[in-house]
C-alpha atoms as a PDB file:
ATOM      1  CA  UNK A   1      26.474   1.889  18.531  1.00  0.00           C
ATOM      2  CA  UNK A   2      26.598  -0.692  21.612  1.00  0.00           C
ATOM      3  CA  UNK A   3      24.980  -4.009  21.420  1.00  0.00           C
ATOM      4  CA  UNK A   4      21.841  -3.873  23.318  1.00  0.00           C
ATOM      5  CA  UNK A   5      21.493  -6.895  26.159  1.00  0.00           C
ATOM      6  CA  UNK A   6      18.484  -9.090  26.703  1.00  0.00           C
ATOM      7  CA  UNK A   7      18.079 -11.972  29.078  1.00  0.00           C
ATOM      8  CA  UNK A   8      15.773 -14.978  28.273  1.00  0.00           C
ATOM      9  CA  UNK A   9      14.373 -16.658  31.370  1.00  0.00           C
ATOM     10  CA  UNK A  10      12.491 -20.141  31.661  1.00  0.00           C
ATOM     11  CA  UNK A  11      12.639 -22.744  34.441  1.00  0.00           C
ATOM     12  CA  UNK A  12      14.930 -25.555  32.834  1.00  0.00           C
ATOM     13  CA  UNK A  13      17.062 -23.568  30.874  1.00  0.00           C
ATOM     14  CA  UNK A  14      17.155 -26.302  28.316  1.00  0.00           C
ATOM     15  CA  UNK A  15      14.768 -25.798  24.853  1.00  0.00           C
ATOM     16  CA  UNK A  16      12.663 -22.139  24.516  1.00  0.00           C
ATOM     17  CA  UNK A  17      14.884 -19.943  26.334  1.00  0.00           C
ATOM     18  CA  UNK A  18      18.032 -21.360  24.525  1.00  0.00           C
ATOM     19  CA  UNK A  19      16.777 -21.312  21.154  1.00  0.00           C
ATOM     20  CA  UNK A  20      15.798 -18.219  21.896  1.00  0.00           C
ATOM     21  CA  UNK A  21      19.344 -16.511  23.059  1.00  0.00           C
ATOM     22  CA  UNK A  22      20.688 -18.431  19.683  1.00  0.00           C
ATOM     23  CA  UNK A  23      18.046 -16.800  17.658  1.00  0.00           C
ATOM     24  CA  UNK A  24      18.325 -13.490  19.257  1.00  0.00           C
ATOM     25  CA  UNK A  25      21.931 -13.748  19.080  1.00  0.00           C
ATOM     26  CA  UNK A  26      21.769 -13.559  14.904  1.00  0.00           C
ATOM     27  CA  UNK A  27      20.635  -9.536  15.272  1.00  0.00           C
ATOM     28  CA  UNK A  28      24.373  -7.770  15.189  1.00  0.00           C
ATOM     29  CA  UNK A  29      22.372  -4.897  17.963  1.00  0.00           C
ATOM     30  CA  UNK A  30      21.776  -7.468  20.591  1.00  0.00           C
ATOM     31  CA  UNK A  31      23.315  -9.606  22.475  1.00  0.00           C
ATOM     32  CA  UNK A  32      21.551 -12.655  23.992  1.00  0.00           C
ATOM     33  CA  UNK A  33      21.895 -15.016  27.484  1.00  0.00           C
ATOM     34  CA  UNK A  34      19.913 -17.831  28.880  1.00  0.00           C
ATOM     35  CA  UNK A  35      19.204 -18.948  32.139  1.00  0.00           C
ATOM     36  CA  UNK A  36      16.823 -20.828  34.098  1.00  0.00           C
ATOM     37  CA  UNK A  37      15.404 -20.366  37.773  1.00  0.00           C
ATOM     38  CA  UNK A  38      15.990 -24.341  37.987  1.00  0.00           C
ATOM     39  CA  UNK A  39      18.273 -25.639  35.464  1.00  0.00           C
ATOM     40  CA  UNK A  40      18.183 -29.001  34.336  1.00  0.00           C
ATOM     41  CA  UNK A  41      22.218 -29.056  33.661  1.00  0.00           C
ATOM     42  CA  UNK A  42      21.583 -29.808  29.892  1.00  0.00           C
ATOM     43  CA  UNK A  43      20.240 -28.718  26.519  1.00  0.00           C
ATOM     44  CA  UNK A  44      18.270 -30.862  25.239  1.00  0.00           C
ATOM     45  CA  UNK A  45      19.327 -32.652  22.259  1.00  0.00           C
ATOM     46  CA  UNK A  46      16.486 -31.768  19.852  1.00  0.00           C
ATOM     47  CA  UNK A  47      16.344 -28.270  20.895  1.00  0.00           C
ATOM     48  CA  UNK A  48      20.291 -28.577  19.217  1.00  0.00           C
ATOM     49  CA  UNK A  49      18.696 -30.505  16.175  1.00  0.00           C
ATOM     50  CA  UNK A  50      16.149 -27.705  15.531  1.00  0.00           C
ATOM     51  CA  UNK A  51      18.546 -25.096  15.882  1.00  0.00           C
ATOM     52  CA  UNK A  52      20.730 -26.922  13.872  1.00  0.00           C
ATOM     53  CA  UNK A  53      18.426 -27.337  10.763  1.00  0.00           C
ATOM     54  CA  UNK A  54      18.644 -23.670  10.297  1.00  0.00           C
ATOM     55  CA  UNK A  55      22.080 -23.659  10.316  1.00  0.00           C
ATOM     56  CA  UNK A  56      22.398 -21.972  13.776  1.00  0.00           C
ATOM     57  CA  UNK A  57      25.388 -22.506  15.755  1.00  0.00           C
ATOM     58  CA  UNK A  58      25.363 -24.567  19.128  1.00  0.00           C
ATOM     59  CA  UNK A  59      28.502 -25.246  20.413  1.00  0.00           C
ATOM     60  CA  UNK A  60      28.881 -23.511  23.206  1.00  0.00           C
ATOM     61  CA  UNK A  61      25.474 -23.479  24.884  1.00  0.00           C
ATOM     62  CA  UNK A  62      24.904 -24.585  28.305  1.00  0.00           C
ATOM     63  CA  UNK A  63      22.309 -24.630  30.922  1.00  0.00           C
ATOM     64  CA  UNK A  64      22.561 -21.905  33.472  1.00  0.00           C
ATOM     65  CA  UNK A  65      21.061 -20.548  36.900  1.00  0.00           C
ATOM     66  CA  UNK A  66      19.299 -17.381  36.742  1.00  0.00           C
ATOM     67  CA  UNK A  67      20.886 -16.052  39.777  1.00  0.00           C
ATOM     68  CA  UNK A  68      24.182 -15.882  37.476  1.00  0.00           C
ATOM     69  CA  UNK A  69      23.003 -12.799  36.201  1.00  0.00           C
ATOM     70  CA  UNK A  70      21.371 -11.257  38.736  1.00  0.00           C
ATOM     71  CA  UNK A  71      23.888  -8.132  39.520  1.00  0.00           C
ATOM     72  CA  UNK A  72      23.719  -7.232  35.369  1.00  0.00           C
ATOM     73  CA  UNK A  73      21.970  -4.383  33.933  1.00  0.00           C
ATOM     74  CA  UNK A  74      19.950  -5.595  31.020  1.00  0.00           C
ATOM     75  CA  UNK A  75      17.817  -3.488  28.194  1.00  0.00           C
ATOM     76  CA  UNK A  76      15.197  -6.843  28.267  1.00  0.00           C
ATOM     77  CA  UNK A  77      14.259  -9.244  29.769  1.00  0.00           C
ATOM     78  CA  UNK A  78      12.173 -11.587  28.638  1.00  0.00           C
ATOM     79  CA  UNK A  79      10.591 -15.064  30.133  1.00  0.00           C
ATOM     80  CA  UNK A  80       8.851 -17.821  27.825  1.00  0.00           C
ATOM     81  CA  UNK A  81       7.570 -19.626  30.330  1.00  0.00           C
ATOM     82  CA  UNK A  82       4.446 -19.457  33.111  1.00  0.00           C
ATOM     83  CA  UNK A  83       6.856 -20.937  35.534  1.00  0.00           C
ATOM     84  CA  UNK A  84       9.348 -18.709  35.007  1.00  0.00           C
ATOM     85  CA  UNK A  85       8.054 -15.147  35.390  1.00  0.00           C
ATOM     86  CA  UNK A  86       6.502 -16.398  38.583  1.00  0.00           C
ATOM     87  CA  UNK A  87       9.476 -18.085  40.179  1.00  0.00           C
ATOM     88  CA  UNK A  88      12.538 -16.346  38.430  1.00  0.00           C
ATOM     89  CA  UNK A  89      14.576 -13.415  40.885  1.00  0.00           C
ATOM     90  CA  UNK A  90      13.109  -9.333  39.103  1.00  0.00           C
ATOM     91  CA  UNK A  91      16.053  -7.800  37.625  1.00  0.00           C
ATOM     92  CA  UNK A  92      16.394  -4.338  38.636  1.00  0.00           C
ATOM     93  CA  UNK A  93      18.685  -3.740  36.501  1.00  0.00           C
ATOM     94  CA  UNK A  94      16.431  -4.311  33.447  1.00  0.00           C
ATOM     95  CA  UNK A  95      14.899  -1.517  31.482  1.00  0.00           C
ATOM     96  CA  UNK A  96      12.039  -3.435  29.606  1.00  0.00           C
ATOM     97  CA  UNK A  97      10.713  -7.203  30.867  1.00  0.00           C
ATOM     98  CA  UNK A  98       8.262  -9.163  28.778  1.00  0.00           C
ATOM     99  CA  UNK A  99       6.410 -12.189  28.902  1.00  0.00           C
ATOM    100  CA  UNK A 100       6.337 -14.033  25.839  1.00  0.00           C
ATOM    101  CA  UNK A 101       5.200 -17.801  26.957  1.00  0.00           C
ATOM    102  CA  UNK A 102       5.840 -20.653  24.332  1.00  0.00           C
ATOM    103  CA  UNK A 103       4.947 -24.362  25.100  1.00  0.00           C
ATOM    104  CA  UNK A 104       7.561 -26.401  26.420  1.00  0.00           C
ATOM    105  CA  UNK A 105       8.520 -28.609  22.881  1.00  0.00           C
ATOM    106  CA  UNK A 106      10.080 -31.061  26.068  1.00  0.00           C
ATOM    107  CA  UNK A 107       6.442 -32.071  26.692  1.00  0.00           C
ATOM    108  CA  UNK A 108       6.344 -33.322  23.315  1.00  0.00           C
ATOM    109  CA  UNK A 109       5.201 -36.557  22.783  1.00  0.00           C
ATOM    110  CA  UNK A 110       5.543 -39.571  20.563  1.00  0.00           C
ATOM    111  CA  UNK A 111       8.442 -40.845  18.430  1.00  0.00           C
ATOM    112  CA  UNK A 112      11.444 -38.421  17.708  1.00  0.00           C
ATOM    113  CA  UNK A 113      10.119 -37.005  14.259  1.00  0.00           C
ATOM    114  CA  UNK A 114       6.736 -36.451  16.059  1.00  0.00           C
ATOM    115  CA  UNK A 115       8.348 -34.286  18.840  1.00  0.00           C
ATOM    116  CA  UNK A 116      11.040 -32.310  16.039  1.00  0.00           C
ATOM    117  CA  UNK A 117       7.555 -30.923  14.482  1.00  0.00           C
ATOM    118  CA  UNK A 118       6.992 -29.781  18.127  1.00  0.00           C
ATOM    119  CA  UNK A 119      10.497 -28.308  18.801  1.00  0.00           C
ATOM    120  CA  UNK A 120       9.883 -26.682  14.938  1.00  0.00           C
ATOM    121  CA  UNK A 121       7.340 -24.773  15.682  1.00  0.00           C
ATOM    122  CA  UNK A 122       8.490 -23.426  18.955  1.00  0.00           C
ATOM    123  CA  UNK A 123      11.614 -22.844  17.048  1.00  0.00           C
ATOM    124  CA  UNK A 124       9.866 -21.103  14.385  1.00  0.00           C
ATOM    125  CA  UNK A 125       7.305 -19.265  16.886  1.00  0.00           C
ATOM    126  CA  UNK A 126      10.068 -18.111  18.803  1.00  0.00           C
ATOM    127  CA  UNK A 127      12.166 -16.499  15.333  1.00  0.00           C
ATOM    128  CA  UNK A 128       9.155 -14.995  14.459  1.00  0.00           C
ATOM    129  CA  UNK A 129       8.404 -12.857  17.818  1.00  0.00           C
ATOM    130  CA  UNK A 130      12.017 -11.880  18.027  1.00  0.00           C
ATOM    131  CA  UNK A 131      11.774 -10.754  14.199  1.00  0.00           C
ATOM    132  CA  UNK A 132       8.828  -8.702  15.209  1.00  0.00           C
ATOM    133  CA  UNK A 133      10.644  -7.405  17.880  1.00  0.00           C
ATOM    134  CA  UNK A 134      13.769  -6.507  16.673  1.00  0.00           C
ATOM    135  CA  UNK A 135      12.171  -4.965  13.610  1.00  0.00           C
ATOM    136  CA  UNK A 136       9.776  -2.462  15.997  1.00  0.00           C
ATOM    137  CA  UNK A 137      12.714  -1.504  18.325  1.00  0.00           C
END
């Protein structure tokens, strides 16, 4: 059976919508990209820490422009921002698009450890509505 593909969209490209491709990335059906209708050109560092606590590999994520992907065909497509299902291009190649919008963890905040309990529970938010999803499709 083929790996199903599913885009996450936000604006920055830099905490929700990469967690979430890492996350989605650990179901063996799917297979997960990121991208952002305005990159910021980096993911941010405790996006990487949260992802990293769950042993969750990192290495080779990097911030990228939605238009990247415009000519693919995808089963989903999914944004977890506002911003970004009003400002990203459609995808008429896409089969199913969602909105699941998340708080931005980057608006967290307070010392380091304060915003990681942010960035957590996106983190954690996030695993849990692709575990629901995965499990009903």
């Amino acid at each position: 059976m083929s790996q199903k593909k599913v885009l996450i969209l936000c604006t920055g490209n830099s905490c929700r919508s990469q967690m979430a491709e890492v996350i989605w990335n650990t179901h063996d059906q799917w297979q997960a990209v990121s991208a952002g209708s305005n990159p910021s050109g980096y993911v941010h560092p405790l996006a990487i820490e949260a992802l990293q606590e769950i042993q969750l590999p990192t290495a080779n994520l990097t911030s990228k422009h939605a238009d990247v992907f415009q000519d693919d065909d995808f089963d989903l497509v999914v944004t977890v921002c506002d911003n970004a299902q009003e400002t990203c291009p459609v995808y008429p190649g896409a089969k199913q698009t969602l909105h699941w919008p998340f708080p931005d963890p980057a608006d967290a905040t307070g010392t380091d450890e304060e915003k990681m309990v942010v960035f957590r529970t996106v983190r954690d938010d996030i695993q849990a509505k692709i575990g629901s999803y995965v499990a009903g499709n």
